[in-house]
PDB file of N, CA and C in Angstrom:
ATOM      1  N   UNK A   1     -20.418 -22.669 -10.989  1.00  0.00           N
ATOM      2  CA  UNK A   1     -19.904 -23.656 -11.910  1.00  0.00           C
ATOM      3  C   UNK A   1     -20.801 -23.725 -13.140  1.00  0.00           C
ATOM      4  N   UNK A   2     -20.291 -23.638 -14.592  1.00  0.00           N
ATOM      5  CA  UNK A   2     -20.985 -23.661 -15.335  1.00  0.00           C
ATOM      6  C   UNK A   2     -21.246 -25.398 -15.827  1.00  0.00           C
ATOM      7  N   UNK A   3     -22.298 -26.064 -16.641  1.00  0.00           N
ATOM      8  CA  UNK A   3     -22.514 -27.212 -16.920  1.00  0.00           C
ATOM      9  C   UNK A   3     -21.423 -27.949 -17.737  1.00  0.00           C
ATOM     10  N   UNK A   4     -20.753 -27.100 -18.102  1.00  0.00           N
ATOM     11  CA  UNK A   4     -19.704 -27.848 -18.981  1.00  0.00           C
ATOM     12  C   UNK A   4     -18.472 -28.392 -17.947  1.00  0.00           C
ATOM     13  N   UNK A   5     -18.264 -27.553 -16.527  1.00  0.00           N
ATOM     14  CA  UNK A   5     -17.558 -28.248 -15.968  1.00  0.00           C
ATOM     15  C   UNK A   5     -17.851 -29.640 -14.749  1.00  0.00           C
ATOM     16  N   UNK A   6     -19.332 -29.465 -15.029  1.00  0.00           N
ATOM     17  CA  UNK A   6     -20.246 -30.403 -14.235  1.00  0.00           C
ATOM     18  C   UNK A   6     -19.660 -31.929 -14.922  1.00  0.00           C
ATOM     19  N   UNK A   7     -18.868 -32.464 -14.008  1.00  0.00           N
ATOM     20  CA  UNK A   7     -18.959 -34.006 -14.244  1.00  0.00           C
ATOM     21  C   UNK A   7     -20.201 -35.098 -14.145  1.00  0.00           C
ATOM     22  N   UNK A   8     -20.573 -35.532 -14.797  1.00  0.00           N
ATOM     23  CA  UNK A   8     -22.199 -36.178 -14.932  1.00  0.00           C
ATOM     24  C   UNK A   8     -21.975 -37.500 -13.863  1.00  0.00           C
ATOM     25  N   UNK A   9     -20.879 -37.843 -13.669  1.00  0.00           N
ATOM     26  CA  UNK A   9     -20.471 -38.882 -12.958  1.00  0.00           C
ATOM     27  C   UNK A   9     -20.185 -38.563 -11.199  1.00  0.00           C
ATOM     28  N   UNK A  10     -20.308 -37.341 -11.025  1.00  0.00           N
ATOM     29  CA  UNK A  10     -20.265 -36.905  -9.619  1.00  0.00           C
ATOM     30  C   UNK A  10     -21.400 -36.918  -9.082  1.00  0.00           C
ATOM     31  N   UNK A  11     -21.477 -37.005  -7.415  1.00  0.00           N
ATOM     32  CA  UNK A  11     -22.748 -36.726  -6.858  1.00  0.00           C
ATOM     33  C   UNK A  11     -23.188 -35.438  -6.835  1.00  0.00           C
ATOM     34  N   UNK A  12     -24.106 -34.718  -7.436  1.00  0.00           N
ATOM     35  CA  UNK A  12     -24.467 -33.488  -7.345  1.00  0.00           C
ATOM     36  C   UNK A  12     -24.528 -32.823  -5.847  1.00  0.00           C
ATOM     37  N   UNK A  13     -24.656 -33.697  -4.641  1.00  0.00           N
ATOM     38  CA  UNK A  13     -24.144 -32.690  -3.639  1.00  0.00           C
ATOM     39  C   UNK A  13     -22.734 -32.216  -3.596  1.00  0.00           C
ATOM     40  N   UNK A  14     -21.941 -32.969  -3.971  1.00  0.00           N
ATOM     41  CA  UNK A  14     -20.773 -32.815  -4.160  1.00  0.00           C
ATOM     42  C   UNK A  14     -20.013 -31.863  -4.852  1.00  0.00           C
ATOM     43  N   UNK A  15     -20.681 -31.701  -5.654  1.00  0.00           N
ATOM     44  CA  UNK A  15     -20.266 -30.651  -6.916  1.00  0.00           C
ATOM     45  C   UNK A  15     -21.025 -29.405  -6.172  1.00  0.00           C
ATOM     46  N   UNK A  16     -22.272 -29.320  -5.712  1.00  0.00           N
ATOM     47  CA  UNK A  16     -22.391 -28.315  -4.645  1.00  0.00           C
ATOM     48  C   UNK A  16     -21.826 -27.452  -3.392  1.00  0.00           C
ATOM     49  N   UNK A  17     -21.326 -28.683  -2.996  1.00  0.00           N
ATOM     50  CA  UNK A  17     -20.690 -28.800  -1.517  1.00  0.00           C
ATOM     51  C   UNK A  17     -19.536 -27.951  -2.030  1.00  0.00           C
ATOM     52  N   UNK A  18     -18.691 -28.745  -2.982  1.00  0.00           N
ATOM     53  CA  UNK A  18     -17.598 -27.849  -3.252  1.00  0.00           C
ATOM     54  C   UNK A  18     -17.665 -26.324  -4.206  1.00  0.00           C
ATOM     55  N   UNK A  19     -18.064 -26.049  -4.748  1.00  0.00           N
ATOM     56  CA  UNK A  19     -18.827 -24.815  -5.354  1.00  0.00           C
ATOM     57  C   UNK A  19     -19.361 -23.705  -4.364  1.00  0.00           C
ATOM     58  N   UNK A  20     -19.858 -24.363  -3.195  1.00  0.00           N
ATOM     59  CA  UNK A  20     -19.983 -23.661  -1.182  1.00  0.00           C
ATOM     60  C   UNK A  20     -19.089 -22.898  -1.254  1.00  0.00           C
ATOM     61  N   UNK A  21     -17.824 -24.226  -0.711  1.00  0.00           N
ATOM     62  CA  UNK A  21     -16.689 -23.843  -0.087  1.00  0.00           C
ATOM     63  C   UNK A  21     -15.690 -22.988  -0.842  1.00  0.00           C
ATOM     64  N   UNK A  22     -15.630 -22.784  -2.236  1.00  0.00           N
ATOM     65  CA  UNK A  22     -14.858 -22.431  -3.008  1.00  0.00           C
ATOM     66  C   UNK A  22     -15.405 -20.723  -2.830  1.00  0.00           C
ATOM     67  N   UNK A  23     -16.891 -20.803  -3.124  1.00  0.00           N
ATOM     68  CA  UNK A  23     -17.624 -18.954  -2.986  1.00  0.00           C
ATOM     69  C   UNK A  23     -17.113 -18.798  -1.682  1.00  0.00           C
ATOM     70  N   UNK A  24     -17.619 -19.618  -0.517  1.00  0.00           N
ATOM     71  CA  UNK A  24     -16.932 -19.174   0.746  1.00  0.00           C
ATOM     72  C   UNK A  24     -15.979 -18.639   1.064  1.00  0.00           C
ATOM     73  N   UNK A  25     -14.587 -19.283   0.844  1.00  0.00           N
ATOM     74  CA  UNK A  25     -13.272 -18.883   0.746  1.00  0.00           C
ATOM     75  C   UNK A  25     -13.026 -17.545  -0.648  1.00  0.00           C
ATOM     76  N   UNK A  26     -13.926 -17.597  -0.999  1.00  0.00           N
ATOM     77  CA  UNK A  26     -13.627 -15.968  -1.975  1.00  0.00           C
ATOM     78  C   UNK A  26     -14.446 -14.756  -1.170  1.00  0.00           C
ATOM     79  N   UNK A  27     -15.354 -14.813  -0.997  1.00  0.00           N
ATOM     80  CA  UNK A  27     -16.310 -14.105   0.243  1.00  0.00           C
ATOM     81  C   UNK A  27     -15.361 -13.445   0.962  1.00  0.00           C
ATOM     82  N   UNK A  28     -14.578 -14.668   1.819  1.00  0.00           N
ATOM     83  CA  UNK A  28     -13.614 -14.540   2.854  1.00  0.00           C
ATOM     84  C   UNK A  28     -12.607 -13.625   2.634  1.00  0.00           C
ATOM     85  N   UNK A  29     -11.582 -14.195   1.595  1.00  0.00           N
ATOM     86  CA  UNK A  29     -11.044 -12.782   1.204  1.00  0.00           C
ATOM     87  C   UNK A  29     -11.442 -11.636   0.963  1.00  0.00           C
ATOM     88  N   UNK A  30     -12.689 -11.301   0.143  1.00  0.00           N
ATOM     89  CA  UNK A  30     -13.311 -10.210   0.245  1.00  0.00           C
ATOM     90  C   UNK A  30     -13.520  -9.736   1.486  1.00  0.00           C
ATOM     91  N   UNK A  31     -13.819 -10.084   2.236  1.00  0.00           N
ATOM     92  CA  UNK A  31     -14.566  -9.380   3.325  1.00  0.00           C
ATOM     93  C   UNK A  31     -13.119  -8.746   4.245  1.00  0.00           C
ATOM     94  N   UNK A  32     -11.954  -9.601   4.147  1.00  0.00           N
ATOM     95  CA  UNK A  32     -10.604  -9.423   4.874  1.00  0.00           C
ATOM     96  C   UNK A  32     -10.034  -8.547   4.239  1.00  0.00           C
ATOM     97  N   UNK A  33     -10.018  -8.470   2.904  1.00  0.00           N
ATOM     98  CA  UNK A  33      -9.848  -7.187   1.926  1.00  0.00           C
ATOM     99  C   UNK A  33     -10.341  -5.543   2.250  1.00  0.00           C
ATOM    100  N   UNK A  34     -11.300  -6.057   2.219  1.00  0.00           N
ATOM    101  CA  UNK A  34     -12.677  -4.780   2.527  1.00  0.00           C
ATOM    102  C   UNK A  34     -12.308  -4.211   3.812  1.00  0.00           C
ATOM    103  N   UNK A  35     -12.175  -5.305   5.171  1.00  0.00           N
ATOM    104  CA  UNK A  35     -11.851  -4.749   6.642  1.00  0.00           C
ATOM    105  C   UNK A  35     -10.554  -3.973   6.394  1.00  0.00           C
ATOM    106  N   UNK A  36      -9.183  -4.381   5.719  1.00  0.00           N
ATOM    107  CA  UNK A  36      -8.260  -3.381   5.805  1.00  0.00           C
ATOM    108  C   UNK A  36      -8.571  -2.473   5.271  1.00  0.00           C
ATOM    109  N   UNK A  37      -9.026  -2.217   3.904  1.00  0.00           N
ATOM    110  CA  UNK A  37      -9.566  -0.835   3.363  1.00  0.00           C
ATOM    111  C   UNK A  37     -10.744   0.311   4.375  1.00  0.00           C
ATOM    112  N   UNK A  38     -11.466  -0.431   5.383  1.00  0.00           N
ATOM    113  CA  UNK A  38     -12.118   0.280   5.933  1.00  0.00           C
ATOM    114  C   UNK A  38     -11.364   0.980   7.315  1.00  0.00           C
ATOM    115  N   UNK A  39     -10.567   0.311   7.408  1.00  0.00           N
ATOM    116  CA  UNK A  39      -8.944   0.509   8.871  1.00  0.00           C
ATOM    117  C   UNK A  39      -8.897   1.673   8.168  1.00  0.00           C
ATOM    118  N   UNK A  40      -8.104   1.041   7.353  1.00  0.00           N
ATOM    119  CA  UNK A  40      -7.137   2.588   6.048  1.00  0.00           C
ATOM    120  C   UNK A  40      -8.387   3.886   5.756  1.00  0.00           C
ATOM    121  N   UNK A  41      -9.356   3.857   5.544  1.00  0.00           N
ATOM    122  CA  UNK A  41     -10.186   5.075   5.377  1.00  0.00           C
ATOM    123  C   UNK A  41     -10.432   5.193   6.659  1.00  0.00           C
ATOM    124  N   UNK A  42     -10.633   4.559   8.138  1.00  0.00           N
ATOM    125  CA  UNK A  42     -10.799   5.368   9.481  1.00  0.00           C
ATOM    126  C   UNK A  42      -9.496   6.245   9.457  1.00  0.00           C
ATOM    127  N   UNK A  43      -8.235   5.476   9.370  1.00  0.00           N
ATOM    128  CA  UNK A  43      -7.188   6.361   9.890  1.00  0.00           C
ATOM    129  C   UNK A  43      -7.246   7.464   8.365  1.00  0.00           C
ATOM    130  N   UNK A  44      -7.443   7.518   7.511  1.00  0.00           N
ATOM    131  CA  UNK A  44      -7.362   8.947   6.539  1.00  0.00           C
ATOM    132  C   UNK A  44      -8.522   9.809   7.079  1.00  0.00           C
ATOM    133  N   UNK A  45      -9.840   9.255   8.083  1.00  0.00           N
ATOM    134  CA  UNK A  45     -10.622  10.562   8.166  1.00  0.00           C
ATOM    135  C   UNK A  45     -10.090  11.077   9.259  1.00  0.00           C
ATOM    136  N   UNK A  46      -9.560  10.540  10.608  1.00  0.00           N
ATOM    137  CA  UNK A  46      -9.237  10.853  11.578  1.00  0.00           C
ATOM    138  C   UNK A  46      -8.282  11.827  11.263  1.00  0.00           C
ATOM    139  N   UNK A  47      -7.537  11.279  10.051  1.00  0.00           N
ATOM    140  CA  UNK A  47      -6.124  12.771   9.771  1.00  0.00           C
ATOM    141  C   UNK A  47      -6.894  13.849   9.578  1.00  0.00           C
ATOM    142  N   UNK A  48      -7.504  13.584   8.346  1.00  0.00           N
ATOM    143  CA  UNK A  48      -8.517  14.759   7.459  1.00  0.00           C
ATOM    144  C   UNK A  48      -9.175  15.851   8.628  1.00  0.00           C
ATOM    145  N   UNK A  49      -9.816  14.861  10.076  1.00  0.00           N
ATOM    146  CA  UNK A  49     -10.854  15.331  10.879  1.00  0.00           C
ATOM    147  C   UNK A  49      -9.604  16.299  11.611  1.00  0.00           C
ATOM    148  N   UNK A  50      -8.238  15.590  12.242  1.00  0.00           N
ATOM    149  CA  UNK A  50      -7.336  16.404  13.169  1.00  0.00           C
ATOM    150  C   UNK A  50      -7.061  17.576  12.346  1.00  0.00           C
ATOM    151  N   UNK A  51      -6.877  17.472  11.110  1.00  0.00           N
ATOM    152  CA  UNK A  51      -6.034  18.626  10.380  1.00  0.00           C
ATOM    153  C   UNK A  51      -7.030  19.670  10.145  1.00  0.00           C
ATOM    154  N   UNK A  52      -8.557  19.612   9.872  1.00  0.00           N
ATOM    155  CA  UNK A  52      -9.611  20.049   9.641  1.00  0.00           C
ATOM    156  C   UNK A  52      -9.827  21.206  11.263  1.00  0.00           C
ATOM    157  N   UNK A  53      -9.720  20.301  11.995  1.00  0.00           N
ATOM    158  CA  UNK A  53      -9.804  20.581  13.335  1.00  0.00           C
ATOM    159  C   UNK A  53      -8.691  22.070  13.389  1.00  0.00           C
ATOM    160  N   UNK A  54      -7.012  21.972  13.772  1.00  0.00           N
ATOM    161  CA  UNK A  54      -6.264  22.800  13.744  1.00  0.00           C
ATOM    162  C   UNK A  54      -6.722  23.969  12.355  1.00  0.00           C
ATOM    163  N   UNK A  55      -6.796  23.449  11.464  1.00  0.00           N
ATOM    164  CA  UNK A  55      -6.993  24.581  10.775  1.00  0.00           C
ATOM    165  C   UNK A  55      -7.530  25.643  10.437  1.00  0.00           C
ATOM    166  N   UNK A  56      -9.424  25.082  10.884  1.00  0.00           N
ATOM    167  CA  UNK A  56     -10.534  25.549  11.545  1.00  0.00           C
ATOM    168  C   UNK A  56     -10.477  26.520  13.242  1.00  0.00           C
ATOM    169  N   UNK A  57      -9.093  26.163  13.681  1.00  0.00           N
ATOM    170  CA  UNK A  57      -8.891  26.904  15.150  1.00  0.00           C
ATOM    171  C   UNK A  57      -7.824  27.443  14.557  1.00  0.00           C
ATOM    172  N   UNK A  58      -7.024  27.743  13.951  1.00  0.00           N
ATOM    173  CA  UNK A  58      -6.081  28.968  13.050  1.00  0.00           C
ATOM    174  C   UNK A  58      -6.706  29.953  12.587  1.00  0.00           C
ATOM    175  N   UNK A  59      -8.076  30.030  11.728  1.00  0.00           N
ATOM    176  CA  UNK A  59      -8.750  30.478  10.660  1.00  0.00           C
ATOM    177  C   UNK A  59      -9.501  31.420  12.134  1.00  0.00           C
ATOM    178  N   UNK A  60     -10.243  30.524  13.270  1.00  0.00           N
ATOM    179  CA  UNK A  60     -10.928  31.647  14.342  1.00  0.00           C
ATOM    180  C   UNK A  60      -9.720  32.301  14.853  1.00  0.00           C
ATOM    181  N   UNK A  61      -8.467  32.459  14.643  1.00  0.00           N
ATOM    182  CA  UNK A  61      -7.573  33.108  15.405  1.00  0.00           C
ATOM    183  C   UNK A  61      -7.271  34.498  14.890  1.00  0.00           C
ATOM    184  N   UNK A  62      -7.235  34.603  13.638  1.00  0.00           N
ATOM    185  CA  UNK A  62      -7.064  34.998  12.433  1.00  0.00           C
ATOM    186  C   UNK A  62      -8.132  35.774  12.537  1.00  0.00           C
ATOM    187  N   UNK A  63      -9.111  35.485  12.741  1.00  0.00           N
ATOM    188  CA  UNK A  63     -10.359  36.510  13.085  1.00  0.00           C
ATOM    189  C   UNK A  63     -10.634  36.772  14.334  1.00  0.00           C
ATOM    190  N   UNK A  64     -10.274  36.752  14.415  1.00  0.00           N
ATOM    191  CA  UNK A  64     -10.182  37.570  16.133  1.00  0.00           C
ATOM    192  C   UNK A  64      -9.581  38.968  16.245  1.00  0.00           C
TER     193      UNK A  64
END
């Protein structure tokens, strides 16, 4: 919170307290944000790793 939106007439825990809860609840989304993006990059390496896998056992076949 910058001072200009500081009411001089509030209790400064108050204006704290809520300034907490407000970063908190943005945190929160972040972090719930972040967990699906990290889901979504397990399941793209697991493809990357299966397809890596078959292709890598094509390529020794091929040389054989």
């Amino acid at each position: 919170m910058t001072e200009a939106n500081v009411d001089p007439l509030a209790p400064t825990a108050d204006l704290r307290r809520q300034a907490y809860q407000q970063e908190a609840a943005s945190l929160e989304q972040t972090a719930q944000r972040l967990a699906l993006q990290i889901e979504a990059l397990h399941r793209d390496l697991a493809a990357v790793t299966g397809r890596h896998q078959w292709v890598s056992g094509e390529l020794a076949k091929l040389n054989d």
